[in-house]
Protein backbone atom coordinates (compact mmCIF):
# COMPACT_ATOMS: atom_id res chain seq x y z
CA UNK A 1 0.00 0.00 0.00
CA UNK A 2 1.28 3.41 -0.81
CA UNK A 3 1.16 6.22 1.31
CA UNK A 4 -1.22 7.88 -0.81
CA UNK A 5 -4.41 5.97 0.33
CA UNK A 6 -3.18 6.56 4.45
CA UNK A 7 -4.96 10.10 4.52
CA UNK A 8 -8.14 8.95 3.55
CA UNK A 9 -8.43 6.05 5.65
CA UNK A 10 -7.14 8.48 8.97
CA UNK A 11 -9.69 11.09 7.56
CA UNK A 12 -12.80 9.30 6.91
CA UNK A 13 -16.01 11.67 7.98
CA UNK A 14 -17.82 10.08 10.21
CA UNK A 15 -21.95 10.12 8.40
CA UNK A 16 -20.53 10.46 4.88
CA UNK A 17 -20.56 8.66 2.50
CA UNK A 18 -16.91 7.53 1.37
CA UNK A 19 -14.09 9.61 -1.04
CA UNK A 20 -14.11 8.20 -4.74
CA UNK A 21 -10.97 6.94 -4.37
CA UNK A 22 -12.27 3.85 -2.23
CA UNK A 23 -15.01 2.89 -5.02
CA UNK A 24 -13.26 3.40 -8.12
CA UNK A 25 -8.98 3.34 -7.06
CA UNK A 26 -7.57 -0.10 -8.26
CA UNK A 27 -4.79 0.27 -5.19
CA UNK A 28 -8.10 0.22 -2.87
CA UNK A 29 -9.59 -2.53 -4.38
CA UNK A 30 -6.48 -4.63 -3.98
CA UNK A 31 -5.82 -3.18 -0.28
CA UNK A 32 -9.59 -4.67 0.17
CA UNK A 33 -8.60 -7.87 -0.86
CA UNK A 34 -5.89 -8.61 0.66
CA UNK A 35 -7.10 -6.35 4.46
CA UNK A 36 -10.56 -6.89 4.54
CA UNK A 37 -11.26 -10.54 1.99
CA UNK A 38 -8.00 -12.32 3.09
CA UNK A 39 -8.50 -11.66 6.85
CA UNK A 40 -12.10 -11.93 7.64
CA UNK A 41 -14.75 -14.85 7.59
CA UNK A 42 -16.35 -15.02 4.74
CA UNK A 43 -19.62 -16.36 3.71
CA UNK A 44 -19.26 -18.54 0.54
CA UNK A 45 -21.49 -21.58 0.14
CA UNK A 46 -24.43 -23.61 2.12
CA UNK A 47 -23.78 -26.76 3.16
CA UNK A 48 -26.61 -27.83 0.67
CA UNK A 49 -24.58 -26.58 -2.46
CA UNK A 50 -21.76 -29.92 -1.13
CA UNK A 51 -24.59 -32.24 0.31
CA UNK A 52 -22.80 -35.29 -0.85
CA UNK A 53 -18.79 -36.82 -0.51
CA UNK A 54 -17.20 -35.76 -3.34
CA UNK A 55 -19.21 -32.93 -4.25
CA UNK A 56 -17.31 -29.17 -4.61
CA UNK A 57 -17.63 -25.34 -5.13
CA UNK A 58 -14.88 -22.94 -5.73
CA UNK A 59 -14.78 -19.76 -4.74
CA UNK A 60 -12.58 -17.00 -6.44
CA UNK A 61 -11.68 -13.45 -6.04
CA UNK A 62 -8.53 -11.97 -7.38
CA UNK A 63 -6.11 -13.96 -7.53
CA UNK A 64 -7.33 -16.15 -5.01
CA UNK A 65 -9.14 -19.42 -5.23
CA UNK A 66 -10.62 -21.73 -2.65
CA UNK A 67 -12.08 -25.32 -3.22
CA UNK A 68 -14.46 -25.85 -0.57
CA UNK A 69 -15.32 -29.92 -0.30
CA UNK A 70 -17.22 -32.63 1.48
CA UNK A 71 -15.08 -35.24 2.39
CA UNK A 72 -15.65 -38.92 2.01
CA UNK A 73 -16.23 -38.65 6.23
CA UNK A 74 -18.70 -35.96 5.61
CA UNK A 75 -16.98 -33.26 6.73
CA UNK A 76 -16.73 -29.67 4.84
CA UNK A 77 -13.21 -29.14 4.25
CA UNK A 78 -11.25 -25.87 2.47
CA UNK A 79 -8.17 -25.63 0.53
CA UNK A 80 -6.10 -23.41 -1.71
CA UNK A 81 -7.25 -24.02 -5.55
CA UNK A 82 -3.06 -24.73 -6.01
CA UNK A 83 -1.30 -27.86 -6.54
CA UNK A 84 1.75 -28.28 -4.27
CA UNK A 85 3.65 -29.42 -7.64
CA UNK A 86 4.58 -26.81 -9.70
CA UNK A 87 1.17 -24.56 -8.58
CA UNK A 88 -1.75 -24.87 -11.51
CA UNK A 89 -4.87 -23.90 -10.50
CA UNK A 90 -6.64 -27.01 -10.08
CA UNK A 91 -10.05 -26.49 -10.54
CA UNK A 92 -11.47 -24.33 -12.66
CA UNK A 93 -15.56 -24.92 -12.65
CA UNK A 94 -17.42 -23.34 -10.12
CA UNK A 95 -19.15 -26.44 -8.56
CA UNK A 96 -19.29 -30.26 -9.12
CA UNK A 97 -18.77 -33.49 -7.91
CA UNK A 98 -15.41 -35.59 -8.30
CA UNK A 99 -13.99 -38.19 -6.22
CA UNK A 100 -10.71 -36.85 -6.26
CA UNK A 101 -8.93 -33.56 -7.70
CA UNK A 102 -6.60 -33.73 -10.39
CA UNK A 103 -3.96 -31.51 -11.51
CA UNK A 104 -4.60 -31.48 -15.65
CA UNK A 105 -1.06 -30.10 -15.86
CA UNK A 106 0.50 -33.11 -14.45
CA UNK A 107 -1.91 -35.31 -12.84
CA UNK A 108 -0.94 -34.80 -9.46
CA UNK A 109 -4.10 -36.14 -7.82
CA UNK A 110 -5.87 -34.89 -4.43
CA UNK A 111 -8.26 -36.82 -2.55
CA UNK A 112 -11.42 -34.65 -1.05
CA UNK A 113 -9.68 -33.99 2.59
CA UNK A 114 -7.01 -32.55 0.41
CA UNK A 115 -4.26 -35.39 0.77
CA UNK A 116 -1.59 -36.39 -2.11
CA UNK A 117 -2.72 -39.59 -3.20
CA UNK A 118 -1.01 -39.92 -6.20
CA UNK A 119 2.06 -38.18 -8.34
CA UNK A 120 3.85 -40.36 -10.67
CA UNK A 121 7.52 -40.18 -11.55
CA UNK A 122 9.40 -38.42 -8.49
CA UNK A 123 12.60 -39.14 -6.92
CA UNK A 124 13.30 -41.42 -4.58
CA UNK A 125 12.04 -40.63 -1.05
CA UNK A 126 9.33 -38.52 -1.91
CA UNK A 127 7.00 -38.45 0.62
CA UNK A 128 3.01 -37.87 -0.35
CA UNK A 129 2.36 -36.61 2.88
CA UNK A 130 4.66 -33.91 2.78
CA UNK A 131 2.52 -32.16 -0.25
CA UNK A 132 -1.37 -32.55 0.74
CA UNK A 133 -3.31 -28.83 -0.62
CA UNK A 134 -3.10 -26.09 1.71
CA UNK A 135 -5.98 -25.85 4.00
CA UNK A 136 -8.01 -22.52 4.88
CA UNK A 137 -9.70 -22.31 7.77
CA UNK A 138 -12.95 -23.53 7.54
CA UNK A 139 -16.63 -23.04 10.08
CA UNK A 140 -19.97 -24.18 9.67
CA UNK A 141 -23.00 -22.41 11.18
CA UNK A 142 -26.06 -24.21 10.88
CA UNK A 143 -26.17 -25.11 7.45
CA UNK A 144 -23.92 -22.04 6.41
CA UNK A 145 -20.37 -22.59 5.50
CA UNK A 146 -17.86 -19.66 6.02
CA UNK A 147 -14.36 -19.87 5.20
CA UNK A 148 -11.38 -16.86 6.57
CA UNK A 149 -7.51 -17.44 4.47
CA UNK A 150 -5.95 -15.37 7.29
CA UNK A 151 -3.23 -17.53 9.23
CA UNK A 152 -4.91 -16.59 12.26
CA UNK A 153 -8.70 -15.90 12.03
CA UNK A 154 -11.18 -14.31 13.53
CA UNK A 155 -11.09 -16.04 17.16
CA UNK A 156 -15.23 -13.87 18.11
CA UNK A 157 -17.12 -16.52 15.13
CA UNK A 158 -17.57 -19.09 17.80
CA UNK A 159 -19.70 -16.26 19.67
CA UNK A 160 -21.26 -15.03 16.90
CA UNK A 161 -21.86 -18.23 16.27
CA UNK A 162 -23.50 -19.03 19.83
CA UNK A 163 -25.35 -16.08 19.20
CA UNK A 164 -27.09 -16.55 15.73
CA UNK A 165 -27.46 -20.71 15.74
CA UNK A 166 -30.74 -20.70 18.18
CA UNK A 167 -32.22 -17.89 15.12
CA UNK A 168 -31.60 -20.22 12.26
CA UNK A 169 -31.33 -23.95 13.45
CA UNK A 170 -34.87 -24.36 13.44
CA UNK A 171 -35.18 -23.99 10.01
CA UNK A 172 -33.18 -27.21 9.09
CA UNK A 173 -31.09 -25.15 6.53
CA UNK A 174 -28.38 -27.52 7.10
CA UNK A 175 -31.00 -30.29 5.47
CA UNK A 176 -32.30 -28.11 2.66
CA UNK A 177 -31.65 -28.30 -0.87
CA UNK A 178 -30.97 -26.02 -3.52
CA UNK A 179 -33.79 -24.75 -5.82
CA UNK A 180 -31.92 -22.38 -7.98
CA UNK A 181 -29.03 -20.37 -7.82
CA UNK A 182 -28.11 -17.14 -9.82
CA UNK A 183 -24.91 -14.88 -10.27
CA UNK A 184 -25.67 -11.29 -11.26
CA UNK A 185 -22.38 -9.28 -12.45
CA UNK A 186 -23.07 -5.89 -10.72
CA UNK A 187 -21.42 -2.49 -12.26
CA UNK A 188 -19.93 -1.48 -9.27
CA UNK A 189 -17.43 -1.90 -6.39
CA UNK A 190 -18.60 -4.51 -3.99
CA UNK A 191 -18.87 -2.19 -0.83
CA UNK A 192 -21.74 -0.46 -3.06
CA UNK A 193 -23.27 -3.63 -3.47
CA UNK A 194 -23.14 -4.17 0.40
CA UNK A 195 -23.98 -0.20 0.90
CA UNK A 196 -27.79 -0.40 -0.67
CA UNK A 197 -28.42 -3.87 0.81
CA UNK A 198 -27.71 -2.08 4.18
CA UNK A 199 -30.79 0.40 3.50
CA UNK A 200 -34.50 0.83 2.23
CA UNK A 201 -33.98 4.45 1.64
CA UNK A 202 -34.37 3.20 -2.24
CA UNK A 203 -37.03 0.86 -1.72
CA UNK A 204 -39.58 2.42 -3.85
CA UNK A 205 -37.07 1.16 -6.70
CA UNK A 206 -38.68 -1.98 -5.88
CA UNK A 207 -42.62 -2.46 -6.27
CA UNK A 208 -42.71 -6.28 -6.39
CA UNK A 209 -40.61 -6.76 -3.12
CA UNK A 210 -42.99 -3.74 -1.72
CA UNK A 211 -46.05 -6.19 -1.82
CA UNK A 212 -44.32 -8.09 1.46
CA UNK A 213 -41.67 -5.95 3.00
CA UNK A 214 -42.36 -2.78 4.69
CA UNK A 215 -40.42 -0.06 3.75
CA UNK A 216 -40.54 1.41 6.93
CA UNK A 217 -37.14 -0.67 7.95
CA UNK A 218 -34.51 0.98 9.15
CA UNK A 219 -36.93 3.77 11.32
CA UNK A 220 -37.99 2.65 14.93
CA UNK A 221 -41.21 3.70 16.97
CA UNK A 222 -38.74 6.51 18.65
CA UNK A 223 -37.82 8.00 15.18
CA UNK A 224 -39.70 10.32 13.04
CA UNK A 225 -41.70 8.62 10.21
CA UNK A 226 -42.22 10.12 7.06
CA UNK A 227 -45.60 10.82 6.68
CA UNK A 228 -46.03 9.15 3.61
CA UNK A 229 -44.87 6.02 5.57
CA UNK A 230 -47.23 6.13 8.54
CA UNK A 231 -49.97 4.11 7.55
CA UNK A 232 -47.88 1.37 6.65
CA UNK A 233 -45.78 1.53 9.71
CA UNK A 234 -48.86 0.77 11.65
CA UNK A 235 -49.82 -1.89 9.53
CA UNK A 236 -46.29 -2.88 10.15
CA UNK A 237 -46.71 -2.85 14.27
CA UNK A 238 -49.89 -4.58 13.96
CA UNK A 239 -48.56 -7.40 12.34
CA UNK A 240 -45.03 -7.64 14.78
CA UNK A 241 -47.47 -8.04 17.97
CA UNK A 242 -49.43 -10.86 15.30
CA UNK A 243 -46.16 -12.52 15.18
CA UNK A 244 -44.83 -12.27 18.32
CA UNK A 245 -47.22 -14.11 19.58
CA UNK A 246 -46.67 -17.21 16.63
CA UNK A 247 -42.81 -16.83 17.49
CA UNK A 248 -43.09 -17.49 21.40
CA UNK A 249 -45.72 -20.62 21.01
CA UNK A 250 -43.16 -21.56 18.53
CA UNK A 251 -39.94 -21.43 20.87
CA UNK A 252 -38.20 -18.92 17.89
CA UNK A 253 -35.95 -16.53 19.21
CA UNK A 254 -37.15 -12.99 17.50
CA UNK A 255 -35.52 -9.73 19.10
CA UNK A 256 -33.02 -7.76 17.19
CA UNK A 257 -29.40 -8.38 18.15
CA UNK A 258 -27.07 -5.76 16.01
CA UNK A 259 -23.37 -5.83 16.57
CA UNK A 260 -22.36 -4.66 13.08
CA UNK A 261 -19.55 -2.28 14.05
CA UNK A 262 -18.74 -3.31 17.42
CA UNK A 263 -16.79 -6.52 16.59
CA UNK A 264 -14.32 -7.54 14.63
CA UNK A 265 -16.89 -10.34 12.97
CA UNK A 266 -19.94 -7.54 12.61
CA UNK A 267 -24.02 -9.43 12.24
CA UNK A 268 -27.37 -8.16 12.93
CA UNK A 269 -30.13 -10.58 12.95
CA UNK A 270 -33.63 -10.45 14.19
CA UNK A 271 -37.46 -11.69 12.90
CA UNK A 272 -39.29 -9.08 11.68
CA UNK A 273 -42.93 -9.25 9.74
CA UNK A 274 -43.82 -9.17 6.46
CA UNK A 275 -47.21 -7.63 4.75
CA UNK A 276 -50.15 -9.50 3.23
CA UNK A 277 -50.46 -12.70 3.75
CA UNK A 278 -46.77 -11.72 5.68
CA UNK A 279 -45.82 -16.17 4.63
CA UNK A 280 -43.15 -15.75 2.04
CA UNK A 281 -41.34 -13.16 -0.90
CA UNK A 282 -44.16 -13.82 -3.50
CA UNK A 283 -46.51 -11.04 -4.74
CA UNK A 284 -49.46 -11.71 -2.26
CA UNK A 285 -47.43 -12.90 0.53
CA UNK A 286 -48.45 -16.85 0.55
CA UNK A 287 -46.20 -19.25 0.82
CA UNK A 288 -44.45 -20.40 -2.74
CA UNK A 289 -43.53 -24.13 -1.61
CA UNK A 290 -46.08 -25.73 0.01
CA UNK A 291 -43.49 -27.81 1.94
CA UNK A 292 -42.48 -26.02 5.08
CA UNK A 293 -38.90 -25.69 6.07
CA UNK A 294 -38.18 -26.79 9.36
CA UNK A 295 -40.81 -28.91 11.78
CA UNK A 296 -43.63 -25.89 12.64
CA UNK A 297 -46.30 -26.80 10.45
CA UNK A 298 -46.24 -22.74 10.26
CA UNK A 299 -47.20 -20.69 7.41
CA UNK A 300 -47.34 -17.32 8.69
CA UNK A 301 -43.81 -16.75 10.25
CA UNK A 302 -42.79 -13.26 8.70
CA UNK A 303 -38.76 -13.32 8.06
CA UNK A 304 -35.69 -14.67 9.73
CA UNK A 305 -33.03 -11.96 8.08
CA UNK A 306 -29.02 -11.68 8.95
CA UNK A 307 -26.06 -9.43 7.95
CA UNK A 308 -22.39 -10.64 8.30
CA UNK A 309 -19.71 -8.61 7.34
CA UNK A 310 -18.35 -8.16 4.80
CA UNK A 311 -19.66 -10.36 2.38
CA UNK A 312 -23.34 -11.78 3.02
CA UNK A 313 -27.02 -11.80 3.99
CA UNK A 314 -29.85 -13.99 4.41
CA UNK A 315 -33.88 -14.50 4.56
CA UNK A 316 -35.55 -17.27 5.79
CA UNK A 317 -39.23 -17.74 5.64
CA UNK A 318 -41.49 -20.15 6.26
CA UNK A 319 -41.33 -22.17 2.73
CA UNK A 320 -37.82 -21.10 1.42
CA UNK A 321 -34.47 -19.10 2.45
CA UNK A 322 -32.07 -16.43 0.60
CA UNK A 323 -28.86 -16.65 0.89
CA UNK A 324 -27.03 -14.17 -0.44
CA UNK A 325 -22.92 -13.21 -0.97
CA UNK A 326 -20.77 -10.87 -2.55
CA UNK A 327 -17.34 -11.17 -4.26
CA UNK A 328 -14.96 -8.58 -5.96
CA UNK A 329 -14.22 -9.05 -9.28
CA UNK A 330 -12.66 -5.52 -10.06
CA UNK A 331 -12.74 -1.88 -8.58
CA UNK A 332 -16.29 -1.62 -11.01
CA UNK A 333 -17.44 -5.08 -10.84
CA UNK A 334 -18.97 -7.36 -8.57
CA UNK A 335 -20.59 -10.75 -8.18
CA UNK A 336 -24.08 -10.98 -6.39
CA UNK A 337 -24.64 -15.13 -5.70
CA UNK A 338 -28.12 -15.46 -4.88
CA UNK A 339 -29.41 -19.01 -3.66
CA UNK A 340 -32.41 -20.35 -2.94
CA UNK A 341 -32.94 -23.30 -0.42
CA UNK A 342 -35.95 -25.66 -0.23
CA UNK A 343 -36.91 -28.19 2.16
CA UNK A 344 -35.28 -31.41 0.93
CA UNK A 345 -38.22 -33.49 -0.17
CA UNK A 346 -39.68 -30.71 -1.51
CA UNK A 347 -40.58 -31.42 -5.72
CA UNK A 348 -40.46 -28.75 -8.24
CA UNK A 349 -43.64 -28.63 -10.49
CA UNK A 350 -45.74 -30.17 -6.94
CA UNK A 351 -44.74 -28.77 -3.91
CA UNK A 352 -43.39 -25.57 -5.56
CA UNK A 353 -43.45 -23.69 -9.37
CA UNK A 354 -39.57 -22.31 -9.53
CA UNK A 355 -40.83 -18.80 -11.27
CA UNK A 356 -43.05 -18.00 -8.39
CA UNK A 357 -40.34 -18.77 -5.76
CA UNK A 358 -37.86 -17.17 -7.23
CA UNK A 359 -39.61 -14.45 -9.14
CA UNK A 360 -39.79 -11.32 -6.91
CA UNK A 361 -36.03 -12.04 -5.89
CA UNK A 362 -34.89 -12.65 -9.23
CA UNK A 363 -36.79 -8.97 -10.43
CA UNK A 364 -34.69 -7.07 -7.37
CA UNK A 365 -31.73 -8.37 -7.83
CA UNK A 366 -31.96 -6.81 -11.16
CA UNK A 367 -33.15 -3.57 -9.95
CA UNK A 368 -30.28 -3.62 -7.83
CA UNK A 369 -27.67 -4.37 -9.89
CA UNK A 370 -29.17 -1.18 -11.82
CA UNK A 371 -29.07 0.63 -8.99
CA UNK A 372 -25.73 -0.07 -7.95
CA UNK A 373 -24.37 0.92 -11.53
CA UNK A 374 -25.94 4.21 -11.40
CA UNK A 375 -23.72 4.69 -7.98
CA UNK A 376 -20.45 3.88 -9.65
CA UNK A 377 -20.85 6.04 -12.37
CA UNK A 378 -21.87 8.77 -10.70
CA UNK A 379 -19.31 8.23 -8.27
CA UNK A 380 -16.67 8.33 -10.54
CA UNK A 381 -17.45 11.47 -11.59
CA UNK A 382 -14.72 14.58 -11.15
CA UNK A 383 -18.17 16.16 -9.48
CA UNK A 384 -18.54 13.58 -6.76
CA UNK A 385 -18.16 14.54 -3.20
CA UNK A 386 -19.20 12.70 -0.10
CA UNK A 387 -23.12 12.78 1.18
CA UNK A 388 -24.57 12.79 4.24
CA UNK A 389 -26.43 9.41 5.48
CA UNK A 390 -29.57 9.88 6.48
CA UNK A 391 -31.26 8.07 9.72
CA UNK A 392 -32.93 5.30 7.91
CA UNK A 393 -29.69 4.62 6.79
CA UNK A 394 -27.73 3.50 9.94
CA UNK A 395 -26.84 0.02 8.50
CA UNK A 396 -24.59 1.51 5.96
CA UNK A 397 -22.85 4.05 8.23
CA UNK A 398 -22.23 0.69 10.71
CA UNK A 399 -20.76 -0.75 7.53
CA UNK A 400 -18.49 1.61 6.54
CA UNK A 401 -17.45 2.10 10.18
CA UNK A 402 -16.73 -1.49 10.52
CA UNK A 403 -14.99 -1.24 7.66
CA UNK A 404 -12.87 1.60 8.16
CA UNK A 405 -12.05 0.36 11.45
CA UNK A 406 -10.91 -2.92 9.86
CA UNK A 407 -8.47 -1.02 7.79
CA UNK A 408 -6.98 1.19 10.63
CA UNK A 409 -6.82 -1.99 12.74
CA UNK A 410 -4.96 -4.34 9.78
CA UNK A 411 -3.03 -1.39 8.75
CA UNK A 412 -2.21 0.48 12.55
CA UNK A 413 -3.23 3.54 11.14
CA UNK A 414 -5.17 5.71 13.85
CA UNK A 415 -7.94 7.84 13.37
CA UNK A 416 -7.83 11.47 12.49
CA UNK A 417 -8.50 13.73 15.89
CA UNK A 418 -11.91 14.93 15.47
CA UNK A 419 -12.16 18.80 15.55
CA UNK A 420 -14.94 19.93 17.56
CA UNK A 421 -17.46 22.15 15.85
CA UNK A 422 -18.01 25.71 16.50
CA UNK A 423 -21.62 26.32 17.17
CA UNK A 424 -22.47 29.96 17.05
CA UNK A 425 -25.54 31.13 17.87
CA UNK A 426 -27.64 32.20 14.14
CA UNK A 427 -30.64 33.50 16.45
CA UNK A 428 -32.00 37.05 14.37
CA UNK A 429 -31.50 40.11 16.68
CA UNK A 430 -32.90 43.39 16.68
């Protein structure tokens, strides 16, 4: 890192939006990979995208690659995509299943827990064991697979972990399957991708997802409502007392935990309703599978959502869950993985019709991504200059933070002193 990029990690305004050079520098896009995407947890995969032994996904970004693997014991295992020979990438589709890994440069061959098991011609002496793929650190959370590169990770994921299992273990994500999964190539850097998920300020850029979630998120009963908005907030409280009532006879833990910017592994999570029929993400609220996840026998359960930063976040109703994760491709580009989990004896074309699960989802994401383009162009605009947040949009200011702080942390840079403001008084006089 150069000493260019120093002052506007020290300076960052706290409420602003951030300097163009953090959206659009390639310097700052590599300082985010290797500071915030090399040292962090990441979310990358569900354990229903590697239900079976031999089955794979690979996750890239940069010039990193990670093959993350069920072994033939079952267990979910991560290593570098690198053979220990002469270092080819080894795998180079996204997903799969294999019973081993195999160099196609020179057959060096890898079972699924990442051992040499076979390289043919060496010297005398050479010892297999010596050369099994380098492992990443690897930690599953009920049915969610996270993965950090970092020599020494995050040690707070087991209590974050603690923290958000009792939320989503009920749904039996770890049992689901996969109904479809989508990758949408965004137009923008990947903390603008994570910025306007963080925020419904922009939500009437999305009328489909309007028929179920209330706008009104990100505003509490002690904040002032826009006008406009208080009908629906009411609507909104009426159907959180509904709920809370179906949560407690249902054991599910509901309140809103938020700890996005006070550790080092930042997550929100809470159950909050939904309008309509308030069952699932479909256009009049009812539920799109007709095969509940988890054991309730529950229609009506509003939404299970989480944030982890920096990379991922999640719905879970009563018929389906959204999992979703981001991954840099370029100072301008990102990927938005979107996947949708069913129960696992659920049928397509009986107990669900794929276009009406995925539908409303599929139409935001796309809104989004248009969104998000819009941001990076303006943003790389010689007229750009940092905004103000506004108090809907605290999510994205606790993103930033955390990320900033990250940064100064990584990079022992401290934080500008902050000059106090001179308040004069603007009173007219005689």
């Amino acid at each position: 890192m150069t000493t260019r990029l120093i002052p506007f990690i020290r300076d960052r305004a706290v409420g602003q939006s951030l300097p163009a050079p953090f959206y659009v520098d390639q310097e700052f896009f590599d300082l985010d990979l290797d500071e915030i995407f090399s040292k962090r947890w990441l979310f990358v995969a569900a354990e229903a995208e590697i239900a079976e032994p031999g089955d794979y996904v690979t996750i890239t970004f940069g010039t990193r690659s990670v093959i993350v693997t069920r072994d033939d014991a079952g267990r979910v295992r991560a290593h570098h995509n690198v053979c220990r020979h002469r270092g080819a990438r080894l795998v180079t589709e996204p997903g799969g299943s294999t019973g081993t890994i195999v160099c196609s440069y020179h057959s060096w061959t890898y079972g699924m827990d990442g051992r040499l098991l076979y390289a043919d011609a060496q010297a005398p002496g050479f010892q297999k064991s010596c050369y099994s793929l380098r492992s990443v650190h690897v930690r599953t959370i009920a049915g969610l697979i996270f993965i950090c590169l970092a020599a020494e990770p995050p040690t707070d994921i087991d209590e974050v972990a603690e923290i958000v299992e009792p939320y989503l273990r009920p749904h039996g994500l770890a049992g689901a399957k996969v109904a479809k999964q989508t990758d949408v190539v965004e137009d923008g850097n990947w903390k603008l991708a994570m910025e306007n998920n963080r925020e419904c300020y922009h939500c009437d850029g999305h009328p489909e997802l309007l028929n179920v979630f209330f706008p009104t998120w990100g505003y509490s009963h002690n904040e002032a409502i826009p006008s406009r908005l208080r009908p629906v907030f009411a609507r909104y409280r009426q159907a959180t007392a509904e709920l809370i009532e179906i949560w407690g006879r249902h054991g599910l833990p509901y309140p809103r935990i938020e700890q996005l910017d006070t550790r080092t592994t930042g997550f929100h999570i809470e159950r909050e309703a939904m309008d309509l029929a308030g069952e699932s993400f479909t256009l009049d609220g009812t539920v799109a599978c007709t095969r509940l996840l988890g054991d309730f026998g529950e229609k009506r359960l509003g939404r299970l959502s989480m944030h982890m930063q920096p990379n991922m976040w999640l719905h879970v109703t009563s018929d389906h869950a959204l999992l979703f994760s981001v991954i840099p491709i370029g100072p301008d580009k990102t990927l938005v993985r979107t996947t949708w989990l069913v129960h696992a004896d659920a049928v397509e074309g009986v107990d669900y019709d794929l276009d009406r699960l995925t539908s409303v989802w599929d139409i935001t994401n796309q809104q989004d991504a248009d969104l998000v383009a819009l941001a990076q162009q303006g943003i790389s605009s010689p007229a750009y200059i940092p905004g103000p947040y506004g108090p809907s949009e605290f999510q994205v200011e606790a993103f930033i933070n955390w990320y900033i702080t990250a940064l100064r942390d990584n990079l022992a840079i401290p934080a500008a002193p902050i000059t106090p403001t001179l308040i004069t008084d603007t009173a007219e006089t005689a």
